[in-house]
C-alpha atoms as a PDB file:
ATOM      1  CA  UNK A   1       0.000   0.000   0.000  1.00  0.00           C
ATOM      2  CA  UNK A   2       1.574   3.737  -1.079  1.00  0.00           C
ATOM      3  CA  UNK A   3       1.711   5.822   1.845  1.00  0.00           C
ATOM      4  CA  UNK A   4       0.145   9.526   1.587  1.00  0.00           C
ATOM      5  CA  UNK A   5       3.340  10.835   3.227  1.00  0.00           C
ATOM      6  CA  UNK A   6       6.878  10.017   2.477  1.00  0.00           C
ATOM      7  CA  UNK A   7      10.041   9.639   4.397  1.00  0.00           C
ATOM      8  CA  UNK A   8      12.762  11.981   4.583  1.00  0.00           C
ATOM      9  CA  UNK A   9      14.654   9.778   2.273  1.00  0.00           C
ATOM     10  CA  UNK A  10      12.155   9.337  -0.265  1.00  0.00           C
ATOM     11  CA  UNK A  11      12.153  13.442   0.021  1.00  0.00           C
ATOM     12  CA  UNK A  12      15.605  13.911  -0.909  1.00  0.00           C
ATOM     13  CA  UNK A  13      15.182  11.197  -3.799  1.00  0.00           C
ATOM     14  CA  UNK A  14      12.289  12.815  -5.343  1.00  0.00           C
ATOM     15  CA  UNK A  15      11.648  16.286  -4.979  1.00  0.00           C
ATOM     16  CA  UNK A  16       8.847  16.077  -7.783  1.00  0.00           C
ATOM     17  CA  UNK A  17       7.042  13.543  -5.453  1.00  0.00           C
ATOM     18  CA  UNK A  18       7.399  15.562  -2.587  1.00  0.00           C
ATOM     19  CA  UNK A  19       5.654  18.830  -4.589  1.00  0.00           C
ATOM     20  CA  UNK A  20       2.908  17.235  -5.895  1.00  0.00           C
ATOM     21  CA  UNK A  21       2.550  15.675  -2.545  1.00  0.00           C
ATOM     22  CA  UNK A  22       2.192  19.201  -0.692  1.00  0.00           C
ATOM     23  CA  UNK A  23      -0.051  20.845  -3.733  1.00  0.00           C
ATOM     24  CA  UNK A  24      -2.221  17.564  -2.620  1.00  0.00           C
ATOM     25  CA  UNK A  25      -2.732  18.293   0.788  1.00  0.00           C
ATOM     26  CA  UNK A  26      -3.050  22.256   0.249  1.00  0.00           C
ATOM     27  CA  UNK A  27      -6.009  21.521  -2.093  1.00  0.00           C
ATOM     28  CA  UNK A  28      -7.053  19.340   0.449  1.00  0.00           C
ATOM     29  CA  UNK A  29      -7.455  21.128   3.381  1.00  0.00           C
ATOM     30  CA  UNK A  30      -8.763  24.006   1.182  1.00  0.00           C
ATOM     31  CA  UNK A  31     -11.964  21.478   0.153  1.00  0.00           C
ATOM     32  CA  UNK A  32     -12.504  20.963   3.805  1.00  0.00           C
ATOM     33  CA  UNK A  33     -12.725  24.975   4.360  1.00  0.00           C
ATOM     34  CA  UNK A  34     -14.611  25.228   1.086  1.00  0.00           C
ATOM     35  CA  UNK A  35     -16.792  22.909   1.985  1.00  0.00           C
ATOM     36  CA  UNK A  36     -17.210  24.295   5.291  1.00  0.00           C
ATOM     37  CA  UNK A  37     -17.746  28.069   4.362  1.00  0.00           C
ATOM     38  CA  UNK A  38     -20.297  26.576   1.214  1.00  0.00           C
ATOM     39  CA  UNK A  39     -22.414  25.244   3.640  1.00  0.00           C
ATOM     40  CA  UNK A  40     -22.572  28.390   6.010  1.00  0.00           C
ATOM     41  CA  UNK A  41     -23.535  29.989   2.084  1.00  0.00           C
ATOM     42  CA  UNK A  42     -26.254  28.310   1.298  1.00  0.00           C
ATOM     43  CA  UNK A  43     -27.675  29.582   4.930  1.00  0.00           C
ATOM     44  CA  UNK A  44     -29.595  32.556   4.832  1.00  0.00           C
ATOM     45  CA  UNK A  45     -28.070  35.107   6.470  1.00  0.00           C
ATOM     46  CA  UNK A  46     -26.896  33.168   8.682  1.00  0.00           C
ATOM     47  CA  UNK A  47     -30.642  32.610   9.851  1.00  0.00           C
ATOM     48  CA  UNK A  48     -31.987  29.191  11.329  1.00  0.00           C
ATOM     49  CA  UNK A  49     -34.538  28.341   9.409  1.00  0.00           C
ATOM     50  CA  UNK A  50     -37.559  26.043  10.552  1.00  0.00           C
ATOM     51  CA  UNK A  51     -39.848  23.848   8.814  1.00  0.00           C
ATOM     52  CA  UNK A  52     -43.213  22.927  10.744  1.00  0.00           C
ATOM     53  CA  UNK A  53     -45.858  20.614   9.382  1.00  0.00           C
ATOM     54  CA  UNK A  54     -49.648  20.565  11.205  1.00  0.00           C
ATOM     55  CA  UNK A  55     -50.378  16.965  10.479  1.00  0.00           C
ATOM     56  CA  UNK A  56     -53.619  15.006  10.549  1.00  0.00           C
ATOM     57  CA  UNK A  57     -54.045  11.891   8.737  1.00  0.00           C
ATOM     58  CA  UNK A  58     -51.012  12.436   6.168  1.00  0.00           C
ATOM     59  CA  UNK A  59     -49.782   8.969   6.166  1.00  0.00           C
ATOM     60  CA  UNK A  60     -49.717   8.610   2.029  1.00  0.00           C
ATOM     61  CA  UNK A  61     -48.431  11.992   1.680  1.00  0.00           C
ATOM     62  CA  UNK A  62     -46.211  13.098   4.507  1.00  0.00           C
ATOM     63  CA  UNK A  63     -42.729  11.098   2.969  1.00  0.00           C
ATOM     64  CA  UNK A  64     -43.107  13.348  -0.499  1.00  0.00           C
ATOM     65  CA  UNK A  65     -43.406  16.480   0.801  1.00  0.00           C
ATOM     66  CA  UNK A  66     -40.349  15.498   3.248  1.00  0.00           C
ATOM     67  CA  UNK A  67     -37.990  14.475   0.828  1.00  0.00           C
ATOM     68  CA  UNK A  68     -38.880  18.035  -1.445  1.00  0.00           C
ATOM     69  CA  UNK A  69     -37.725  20.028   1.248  1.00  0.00           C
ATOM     70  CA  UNK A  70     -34.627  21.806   0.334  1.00  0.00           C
ATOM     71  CA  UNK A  71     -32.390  20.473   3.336  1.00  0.00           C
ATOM     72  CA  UNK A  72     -29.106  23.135   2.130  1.00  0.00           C
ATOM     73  CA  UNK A  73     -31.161  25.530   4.195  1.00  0.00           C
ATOM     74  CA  UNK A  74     -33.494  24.137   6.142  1.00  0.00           C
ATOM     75  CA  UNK A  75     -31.683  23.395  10.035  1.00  0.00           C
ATOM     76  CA  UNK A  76     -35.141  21.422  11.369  1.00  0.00           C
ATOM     77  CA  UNK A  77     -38.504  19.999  10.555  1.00  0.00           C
ATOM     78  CA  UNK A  78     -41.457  19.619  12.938  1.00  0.00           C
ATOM     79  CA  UNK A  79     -44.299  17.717  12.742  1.00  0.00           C
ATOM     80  CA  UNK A  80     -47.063  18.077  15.205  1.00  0.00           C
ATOM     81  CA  UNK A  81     -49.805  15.193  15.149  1.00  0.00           C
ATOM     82  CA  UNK A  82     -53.310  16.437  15.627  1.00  0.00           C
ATOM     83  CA  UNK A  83     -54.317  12.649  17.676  1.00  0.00           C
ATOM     84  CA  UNK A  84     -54.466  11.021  13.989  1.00  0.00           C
ATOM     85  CA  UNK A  85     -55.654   7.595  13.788  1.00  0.00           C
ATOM     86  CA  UNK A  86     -53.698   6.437  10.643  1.00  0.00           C
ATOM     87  CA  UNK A  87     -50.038   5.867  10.161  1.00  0.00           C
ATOM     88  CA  UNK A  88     -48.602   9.196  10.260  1.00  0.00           C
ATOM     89  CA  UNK A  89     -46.516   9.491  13.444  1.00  0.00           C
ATOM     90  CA  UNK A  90     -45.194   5.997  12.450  1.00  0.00           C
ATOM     91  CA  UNK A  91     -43.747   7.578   8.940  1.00  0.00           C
ATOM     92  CA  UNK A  92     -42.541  11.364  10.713  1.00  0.00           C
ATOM     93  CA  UNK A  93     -40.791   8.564  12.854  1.00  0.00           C
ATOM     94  CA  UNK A  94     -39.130   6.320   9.946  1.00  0.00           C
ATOM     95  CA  UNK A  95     -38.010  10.101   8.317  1.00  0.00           C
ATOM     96  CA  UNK A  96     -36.477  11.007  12.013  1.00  0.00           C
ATOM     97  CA  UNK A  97     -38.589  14.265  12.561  1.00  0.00           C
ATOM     98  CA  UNK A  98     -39.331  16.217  15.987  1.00  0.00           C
ATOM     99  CA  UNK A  99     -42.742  14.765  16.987  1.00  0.00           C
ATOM    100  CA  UNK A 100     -44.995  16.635  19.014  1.00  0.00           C
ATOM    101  CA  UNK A 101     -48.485  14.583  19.502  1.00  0.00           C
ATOM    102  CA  UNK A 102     -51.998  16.238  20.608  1.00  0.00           C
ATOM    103  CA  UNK A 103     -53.322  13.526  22.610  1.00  0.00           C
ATOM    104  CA  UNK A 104     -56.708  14.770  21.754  1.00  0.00           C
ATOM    105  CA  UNK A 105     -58.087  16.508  18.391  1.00  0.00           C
ATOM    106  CA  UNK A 106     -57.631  20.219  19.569  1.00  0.00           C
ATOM    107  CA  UNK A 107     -58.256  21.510  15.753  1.00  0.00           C
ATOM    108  CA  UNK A 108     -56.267  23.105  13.265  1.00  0.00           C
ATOM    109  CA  UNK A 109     -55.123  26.351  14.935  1.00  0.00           C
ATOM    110  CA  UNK A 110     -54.006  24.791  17.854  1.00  0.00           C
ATOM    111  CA  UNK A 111     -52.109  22.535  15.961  1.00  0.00           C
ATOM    112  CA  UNK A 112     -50.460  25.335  14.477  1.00  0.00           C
ATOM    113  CA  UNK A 113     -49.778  27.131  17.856  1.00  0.00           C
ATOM    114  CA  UNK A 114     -48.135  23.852  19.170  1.00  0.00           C
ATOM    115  CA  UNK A 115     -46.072  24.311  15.959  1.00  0.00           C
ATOM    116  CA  UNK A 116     -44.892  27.914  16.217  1.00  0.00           C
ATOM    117  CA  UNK A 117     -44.177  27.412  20.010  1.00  0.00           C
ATOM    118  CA  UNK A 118     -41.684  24.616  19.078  1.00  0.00           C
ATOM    119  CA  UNK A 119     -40.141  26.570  16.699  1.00  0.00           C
ATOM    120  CA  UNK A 120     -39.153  29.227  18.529  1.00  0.00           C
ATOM    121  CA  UNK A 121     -38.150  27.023  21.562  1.00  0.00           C
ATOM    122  CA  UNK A 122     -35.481  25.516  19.136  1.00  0.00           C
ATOM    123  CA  UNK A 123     -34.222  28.824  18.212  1.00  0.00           C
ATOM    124  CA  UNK A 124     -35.917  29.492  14.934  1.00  0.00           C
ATOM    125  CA  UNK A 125     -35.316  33.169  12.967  1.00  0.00           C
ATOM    126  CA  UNK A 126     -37.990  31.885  10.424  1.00  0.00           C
ATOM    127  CA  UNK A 127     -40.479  29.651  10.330  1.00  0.00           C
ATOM    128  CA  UNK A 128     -41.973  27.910   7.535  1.00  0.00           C
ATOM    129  CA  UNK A 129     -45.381  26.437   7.363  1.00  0.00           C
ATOM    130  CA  UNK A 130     -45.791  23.433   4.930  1.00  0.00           C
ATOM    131  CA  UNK A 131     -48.796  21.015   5.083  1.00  0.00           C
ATOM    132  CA  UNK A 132     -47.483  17.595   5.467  1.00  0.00           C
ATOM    133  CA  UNK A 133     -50.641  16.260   2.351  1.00  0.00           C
ATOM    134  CA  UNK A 134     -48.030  17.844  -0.742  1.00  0.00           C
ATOM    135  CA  UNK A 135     -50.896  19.968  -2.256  1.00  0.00           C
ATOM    136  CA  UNK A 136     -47.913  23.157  -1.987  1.00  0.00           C
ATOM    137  CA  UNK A 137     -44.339  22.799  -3.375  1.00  0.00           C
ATOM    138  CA  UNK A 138     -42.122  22.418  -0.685  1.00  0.00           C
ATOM    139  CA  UNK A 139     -39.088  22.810  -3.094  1.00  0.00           C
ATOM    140  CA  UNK A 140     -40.222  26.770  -2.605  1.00  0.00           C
ATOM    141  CA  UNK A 141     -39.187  26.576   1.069  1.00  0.00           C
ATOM    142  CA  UNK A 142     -36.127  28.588   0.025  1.00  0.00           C
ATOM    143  CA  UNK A 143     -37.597  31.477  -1.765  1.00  0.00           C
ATOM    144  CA  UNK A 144     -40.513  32.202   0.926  1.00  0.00           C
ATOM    145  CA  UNK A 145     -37.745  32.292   3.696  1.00  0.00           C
ATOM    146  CA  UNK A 146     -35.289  34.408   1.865  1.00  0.00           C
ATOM    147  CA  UNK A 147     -38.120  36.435   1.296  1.00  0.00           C
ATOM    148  CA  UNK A 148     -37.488  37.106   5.236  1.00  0.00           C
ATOM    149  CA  UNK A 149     -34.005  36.887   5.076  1.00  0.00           C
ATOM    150  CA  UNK A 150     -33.545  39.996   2.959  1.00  0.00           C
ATOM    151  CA  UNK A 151     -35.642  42.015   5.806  1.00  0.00           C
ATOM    152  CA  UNK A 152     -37.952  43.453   3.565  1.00  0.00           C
ATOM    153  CA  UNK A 153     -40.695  41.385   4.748  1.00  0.00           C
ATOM    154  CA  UNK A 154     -42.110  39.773   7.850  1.00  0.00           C
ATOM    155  CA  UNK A 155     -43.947  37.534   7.000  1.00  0.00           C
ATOM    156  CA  UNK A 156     -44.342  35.483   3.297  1.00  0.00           C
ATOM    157  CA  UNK A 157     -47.438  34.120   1.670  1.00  0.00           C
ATOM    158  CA  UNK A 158     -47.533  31.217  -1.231  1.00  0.00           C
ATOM    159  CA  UNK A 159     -49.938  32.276  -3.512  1.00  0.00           C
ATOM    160  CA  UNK A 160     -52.004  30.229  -5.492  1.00  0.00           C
ATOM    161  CA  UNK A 161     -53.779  33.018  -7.135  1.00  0.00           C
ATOM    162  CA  UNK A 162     -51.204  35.202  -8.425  1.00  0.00           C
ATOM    163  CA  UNK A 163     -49.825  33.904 -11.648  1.00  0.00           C
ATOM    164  CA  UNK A 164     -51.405  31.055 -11.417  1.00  0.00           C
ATOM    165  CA  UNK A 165     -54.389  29.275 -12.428  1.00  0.00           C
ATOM    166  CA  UNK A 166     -55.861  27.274  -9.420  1.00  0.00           C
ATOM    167  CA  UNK A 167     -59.253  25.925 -11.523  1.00  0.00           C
ATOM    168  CA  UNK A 168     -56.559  24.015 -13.985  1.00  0.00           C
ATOM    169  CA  UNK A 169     -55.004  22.666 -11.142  1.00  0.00           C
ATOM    170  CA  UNK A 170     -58.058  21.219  -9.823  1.00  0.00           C
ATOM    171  CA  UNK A 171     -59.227  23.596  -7.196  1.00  0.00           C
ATOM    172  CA  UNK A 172     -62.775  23.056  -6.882  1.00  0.00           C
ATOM    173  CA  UNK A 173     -65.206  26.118  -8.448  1.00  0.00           C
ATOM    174  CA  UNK A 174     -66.881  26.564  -5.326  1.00  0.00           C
ATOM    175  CA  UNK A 175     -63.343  27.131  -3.633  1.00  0.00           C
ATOM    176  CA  UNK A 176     -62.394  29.264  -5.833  1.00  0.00           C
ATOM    177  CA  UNK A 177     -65.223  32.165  -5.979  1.00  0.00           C
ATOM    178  CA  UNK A 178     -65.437  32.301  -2.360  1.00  0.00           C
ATOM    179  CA  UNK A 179     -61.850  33.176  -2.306  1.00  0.00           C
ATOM    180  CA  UNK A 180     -62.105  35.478  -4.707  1.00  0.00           C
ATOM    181  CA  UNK A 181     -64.650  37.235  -3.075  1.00  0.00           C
ATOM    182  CA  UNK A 182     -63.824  37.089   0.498  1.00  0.00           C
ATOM    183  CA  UNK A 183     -60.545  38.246  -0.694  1.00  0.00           C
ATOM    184  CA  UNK A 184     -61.843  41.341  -2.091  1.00  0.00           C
ATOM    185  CA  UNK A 185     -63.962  42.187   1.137  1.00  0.00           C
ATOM    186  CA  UNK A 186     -60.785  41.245   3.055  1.00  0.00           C
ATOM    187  CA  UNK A 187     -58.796  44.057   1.091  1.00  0.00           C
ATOM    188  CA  UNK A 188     -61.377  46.303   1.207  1.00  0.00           C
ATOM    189  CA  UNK A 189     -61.804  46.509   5.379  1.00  0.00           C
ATOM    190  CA  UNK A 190     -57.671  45.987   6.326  1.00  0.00           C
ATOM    191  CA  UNK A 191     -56.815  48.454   3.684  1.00  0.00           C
ATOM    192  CA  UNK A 192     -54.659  45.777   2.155  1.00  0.00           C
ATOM    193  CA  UNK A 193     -53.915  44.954  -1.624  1.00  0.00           C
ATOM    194  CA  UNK A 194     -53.266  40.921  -1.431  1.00  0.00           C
ATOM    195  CA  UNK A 195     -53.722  38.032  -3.937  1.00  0.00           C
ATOM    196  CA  UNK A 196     -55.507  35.744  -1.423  1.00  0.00           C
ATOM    197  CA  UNK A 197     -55.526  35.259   2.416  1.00  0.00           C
ATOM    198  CA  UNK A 198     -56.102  32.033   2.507  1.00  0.00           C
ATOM    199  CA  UNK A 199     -53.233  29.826   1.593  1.00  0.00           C
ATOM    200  CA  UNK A 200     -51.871  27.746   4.042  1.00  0.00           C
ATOM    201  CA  UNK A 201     -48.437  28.729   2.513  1.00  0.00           C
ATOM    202  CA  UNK A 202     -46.838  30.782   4.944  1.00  0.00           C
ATOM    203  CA  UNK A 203     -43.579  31.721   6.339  1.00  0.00           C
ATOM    204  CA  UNK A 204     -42.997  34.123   9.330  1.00  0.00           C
ATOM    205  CA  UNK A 205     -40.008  35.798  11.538  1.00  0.00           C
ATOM    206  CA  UNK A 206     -39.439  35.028  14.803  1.00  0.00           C
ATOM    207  CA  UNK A 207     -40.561  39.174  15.848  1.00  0.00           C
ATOM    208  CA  UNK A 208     -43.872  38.083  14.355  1.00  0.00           C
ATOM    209  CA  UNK A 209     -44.132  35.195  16.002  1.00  0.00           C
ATOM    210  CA  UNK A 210     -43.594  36.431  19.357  1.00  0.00           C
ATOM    211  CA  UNK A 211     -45.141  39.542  19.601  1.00  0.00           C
ATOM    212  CA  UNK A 212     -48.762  38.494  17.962  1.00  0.00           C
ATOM    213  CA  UNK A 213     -51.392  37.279  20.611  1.00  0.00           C
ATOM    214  CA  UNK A 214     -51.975  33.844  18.847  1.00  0.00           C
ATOM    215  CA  UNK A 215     -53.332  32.176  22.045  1.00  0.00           C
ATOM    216  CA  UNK A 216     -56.306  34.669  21.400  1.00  0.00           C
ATOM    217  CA  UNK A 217     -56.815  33.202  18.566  1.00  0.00           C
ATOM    218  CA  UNK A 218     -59.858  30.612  17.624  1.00  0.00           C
ATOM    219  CA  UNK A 219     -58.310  26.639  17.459  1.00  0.00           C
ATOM    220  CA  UNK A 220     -59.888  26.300  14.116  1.00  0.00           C
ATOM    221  CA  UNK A 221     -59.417  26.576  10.468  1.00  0.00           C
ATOM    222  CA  UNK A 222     -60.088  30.650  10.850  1.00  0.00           C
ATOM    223  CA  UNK A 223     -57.099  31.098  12.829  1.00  0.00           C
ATOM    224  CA  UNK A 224     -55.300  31.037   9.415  1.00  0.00           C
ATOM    225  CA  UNK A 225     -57.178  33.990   8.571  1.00  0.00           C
ATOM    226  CA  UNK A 226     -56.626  36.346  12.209  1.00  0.00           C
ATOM    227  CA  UNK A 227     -52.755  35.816  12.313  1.00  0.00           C
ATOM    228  CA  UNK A 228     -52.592  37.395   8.646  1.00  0.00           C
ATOM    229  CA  UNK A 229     -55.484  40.117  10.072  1.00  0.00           C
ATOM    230  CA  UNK A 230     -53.085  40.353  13.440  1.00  0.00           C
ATOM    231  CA  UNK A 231     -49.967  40.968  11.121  1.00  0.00           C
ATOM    232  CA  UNK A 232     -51.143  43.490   9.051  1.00  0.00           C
ATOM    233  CA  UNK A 233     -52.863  45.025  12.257  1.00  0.00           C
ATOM    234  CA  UNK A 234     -49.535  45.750  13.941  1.00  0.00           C
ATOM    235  CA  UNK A 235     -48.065  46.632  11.419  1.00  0.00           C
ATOM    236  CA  UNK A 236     -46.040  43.771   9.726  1.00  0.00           C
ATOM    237  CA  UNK A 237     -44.692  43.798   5.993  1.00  0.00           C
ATOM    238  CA  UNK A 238     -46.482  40.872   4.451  1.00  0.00           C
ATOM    239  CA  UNK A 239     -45.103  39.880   1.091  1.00  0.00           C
ATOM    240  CA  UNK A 240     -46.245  37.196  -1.729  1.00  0.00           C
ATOM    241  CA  UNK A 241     -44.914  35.050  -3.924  1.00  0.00           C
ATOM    242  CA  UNK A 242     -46.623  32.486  -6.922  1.00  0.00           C
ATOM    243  CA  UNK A 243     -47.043  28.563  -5.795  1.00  0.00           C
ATOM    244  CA  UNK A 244     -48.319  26.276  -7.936  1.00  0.00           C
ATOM    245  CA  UNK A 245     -50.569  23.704  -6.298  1.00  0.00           C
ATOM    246  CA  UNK A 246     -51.862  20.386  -6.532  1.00  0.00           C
ATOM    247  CA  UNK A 247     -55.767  18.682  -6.024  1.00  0.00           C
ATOM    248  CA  UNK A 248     -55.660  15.013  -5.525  1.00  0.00           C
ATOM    249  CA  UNK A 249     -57.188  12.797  -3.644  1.00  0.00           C
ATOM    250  CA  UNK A 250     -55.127  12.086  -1.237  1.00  0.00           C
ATOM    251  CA  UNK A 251     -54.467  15.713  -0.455  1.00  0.00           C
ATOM    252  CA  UNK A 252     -56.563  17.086   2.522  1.00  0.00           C
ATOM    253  CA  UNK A 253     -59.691  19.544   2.489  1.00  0.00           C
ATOM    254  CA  UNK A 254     -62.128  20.701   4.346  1.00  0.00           C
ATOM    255  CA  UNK A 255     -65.999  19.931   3.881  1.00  0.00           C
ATOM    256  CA  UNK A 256     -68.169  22.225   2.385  1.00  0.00           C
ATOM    257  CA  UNK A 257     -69.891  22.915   5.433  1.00  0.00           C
ATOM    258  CA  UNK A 258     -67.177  23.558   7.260  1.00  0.00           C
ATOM    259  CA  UNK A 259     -65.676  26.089   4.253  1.00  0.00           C
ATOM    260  CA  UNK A 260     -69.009  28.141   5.218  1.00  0.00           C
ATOM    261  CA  UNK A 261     -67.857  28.213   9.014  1.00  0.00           C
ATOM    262  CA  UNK A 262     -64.669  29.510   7.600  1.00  0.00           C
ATOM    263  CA  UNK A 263     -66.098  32.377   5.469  1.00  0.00           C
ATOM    264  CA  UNK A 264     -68.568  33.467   8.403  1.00  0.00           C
ATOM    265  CA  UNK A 265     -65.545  33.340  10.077  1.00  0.00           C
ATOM    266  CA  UNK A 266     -63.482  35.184   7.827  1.00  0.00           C
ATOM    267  CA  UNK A 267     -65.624  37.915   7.635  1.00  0.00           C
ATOM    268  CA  UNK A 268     -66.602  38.683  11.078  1.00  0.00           C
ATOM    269  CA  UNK A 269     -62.297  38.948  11.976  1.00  0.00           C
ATOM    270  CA  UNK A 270     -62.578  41.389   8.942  1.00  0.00           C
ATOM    271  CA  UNK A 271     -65.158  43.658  10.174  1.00  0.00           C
ATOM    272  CA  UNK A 272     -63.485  43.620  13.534  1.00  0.00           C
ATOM    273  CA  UNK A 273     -60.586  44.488  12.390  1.00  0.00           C
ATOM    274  CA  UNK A 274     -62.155  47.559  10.900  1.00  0.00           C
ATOM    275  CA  UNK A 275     -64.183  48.263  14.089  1.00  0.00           C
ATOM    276  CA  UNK A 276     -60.993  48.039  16.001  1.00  0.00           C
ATOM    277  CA  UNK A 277     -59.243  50.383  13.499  1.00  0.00           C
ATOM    278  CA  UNK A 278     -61.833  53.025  13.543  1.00  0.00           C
ATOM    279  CA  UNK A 279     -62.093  52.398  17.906  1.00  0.00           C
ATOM    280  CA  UNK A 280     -65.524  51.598  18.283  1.00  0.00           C
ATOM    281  CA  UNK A 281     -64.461  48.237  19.911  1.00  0.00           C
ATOM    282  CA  UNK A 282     -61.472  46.306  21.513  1.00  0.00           C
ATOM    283  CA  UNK A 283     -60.939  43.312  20.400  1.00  0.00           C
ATOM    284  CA  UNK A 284     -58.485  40.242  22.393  1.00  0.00           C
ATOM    285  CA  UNK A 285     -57.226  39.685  18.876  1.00  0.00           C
ATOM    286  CA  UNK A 286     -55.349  42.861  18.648  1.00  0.00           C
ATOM    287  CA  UNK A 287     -53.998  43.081  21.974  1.00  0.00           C
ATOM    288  CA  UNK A 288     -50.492  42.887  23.043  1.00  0.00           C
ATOM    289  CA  UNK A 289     -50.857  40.873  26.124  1.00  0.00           C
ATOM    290  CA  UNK A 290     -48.482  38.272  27.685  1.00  0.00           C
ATOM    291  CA  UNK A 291     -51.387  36.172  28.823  1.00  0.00           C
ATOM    292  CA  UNK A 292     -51.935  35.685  24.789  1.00  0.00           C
ATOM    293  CA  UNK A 293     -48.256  34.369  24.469  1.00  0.00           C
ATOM    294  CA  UNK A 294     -47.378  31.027  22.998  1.00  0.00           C
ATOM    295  CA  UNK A 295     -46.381  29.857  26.509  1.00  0.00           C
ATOM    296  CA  UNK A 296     -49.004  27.105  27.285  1.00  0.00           C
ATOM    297  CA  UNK A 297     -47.828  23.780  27.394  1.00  0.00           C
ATOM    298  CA  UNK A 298     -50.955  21.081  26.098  1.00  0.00           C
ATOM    299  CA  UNK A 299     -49.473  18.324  24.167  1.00  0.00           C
ATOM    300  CA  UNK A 300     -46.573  15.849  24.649  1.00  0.00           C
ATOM    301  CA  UNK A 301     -43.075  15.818  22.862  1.00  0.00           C
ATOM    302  CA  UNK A 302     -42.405  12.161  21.281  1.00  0.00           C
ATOM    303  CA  UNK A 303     -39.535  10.512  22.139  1.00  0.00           C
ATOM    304  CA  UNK A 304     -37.448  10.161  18.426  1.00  0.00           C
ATOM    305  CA  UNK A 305     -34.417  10.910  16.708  1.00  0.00           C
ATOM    306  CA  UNK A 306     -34.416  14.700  15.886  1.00  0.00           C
ATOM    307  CA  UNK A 307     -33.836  15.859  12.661  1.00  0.00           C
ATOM    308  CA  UNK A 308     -31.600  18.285  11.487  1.00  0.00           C
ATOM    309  CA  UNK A 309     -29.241  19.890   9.403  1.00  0.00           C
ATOM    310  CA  UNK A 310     -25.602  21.299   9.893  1.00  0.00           C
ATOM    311  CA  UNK A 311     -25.975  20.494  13.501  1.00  0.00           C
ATOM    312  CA  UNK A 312     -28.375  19.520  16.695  1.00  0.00           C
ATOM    313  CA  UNK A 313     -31.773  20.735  17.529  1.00  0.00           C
END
């Protein structure tokens, strides 16, 4: 076997070997700080960025939209179980996520407080929110956090509306108008100018994060729609960018009746908004009280493997 370093004698024999010998190790060691410094690169900003995933019932889909996310810059994933009866915990546990488990159906929104509260207990600068069923491209993970990154916004929304086409994509008709139009009401009571408020697409900074009052928030699907009315009510930069999505059946929805709870739901945070804005009413929702903090503790951490990325959660 040809040793990588040479003896003295061989030195003095073979000054050729002995050159190409230390060029070797020079580009060496410089691949091992390359590689080092490329790897701090591809972070952004030097920003720890956090993937959480509300799951309920995503056994057949949970493993795809894993494997899209772009791991260069991701540093964790989370996935909190909403007391799912399928297969899903067993899968986040074969991937090697952070498991959090509701040991009773709490709903949607406080699945998504469970998630945001984990996130920033692990240090997060900016979280991503990615449903586990792969109806959104998690490959776009990157540009809705560098979105935050560059400090121009606070928080990020996916868009399916702008620039895309949702109907082609299989977004039922229904679905569609009601966004539409609760969309324009939306703009036209928080003075905004957005695609759509309803994606469940979303990114956010850790400021965000901790200073909204999410615990006043409702543990259903509306809660989607007050943190984005919060946001904009104190004043946070909300920016957009186009997702493509997918309709399948596999991929989750909610019931038609339940989309009608939604809109009702939709529209009276709207009008409160604007009842708060003009002070005819005070409102929980817009309050910045520590008693509203994500600081309650009602689910269970699973005992895994963590996952991560460059280092330990």
């Amino acid at each position: 076997m040809t040793s990588w370093f040479l003896e003295e004698k061989d030195i003095k024999g073979d000054w050729g070997i002995f050159a190409v010998e230390q060029i070797l190790r020079g580009l060496f060691h410089s691949w091992i700080l390359f590689a080092a410094w490329d790897k701090r690169a591809l972070m952004i900003h030097g920003m720890k960025v956090v993937v959480v995933m509300p799951a309920y019932k995503a056994e057949r889909t949970l493993e795809r939209t894993y494997r899209g996310i772009p791991r260069d810059i991701v540093d964790v994933v989370i996935l909190v179980d909403d007391a799912s009866d399928d297969q899903t915990v067993a899968v986040a546990e074969r991937l090697g996520l952070n498991i959090f488990i509701h040991e009773r159906n709490l709903g949607y929104g406080a699945n998504q407080k469970t998630c945001y509260r984990e996130a920033l207990r692990l240090g997060a600068d900016i979280v991503v929110m990615l449903h586990p069923d792969y109806q959104y491209e998690p490959r776009l993970v990157t540009a809705m956090a560098a979105l935050l990154g560059s400090g121009i916004y606070d928080v990020a929304l996916g868009s399916r509306i702008l620039g895309n086409s949702p109907l082609r994509s299989g977004m039922p008709v229904y679905k569609y108008v009601s966004n539409r139009f609760l969309t324009f009401i939306q703009n036209l009571l928080l003075g905004a100018k957005l695609s759509e408020y309803h994606t469940g697409y979303r990114a956010f900074t850790r400021k965000v994060l901790e200073e909204l009052p999410l615990l006043a928030n409702s543990d259903d699907f509306v809660f989607d729609n007050q943190i984005i009315t919060q946001a904009i009510a104190f004043g946070f930069r909300v920016g957009e960018i186009s997702c493509p999505t997918k309709y399948f059946p596999e991929a989750s929805s909610i019931s038609f009746r339940r989309s009608v709870v939604y809109g009702l739901g939709v529209l009276k945070t709207s009008m409160l908004y604007r009842l708060w804005k003009w002070g005819f009413v005070r409102s929980r929702l817009f309050e910045k009280r520590g008693t509203f903090q994500l600081t309650h503790e009602y689910y269970k951490e699973h005992s895994t493997g963590k996952d991560s990325t460059g280092g330990s959660t």
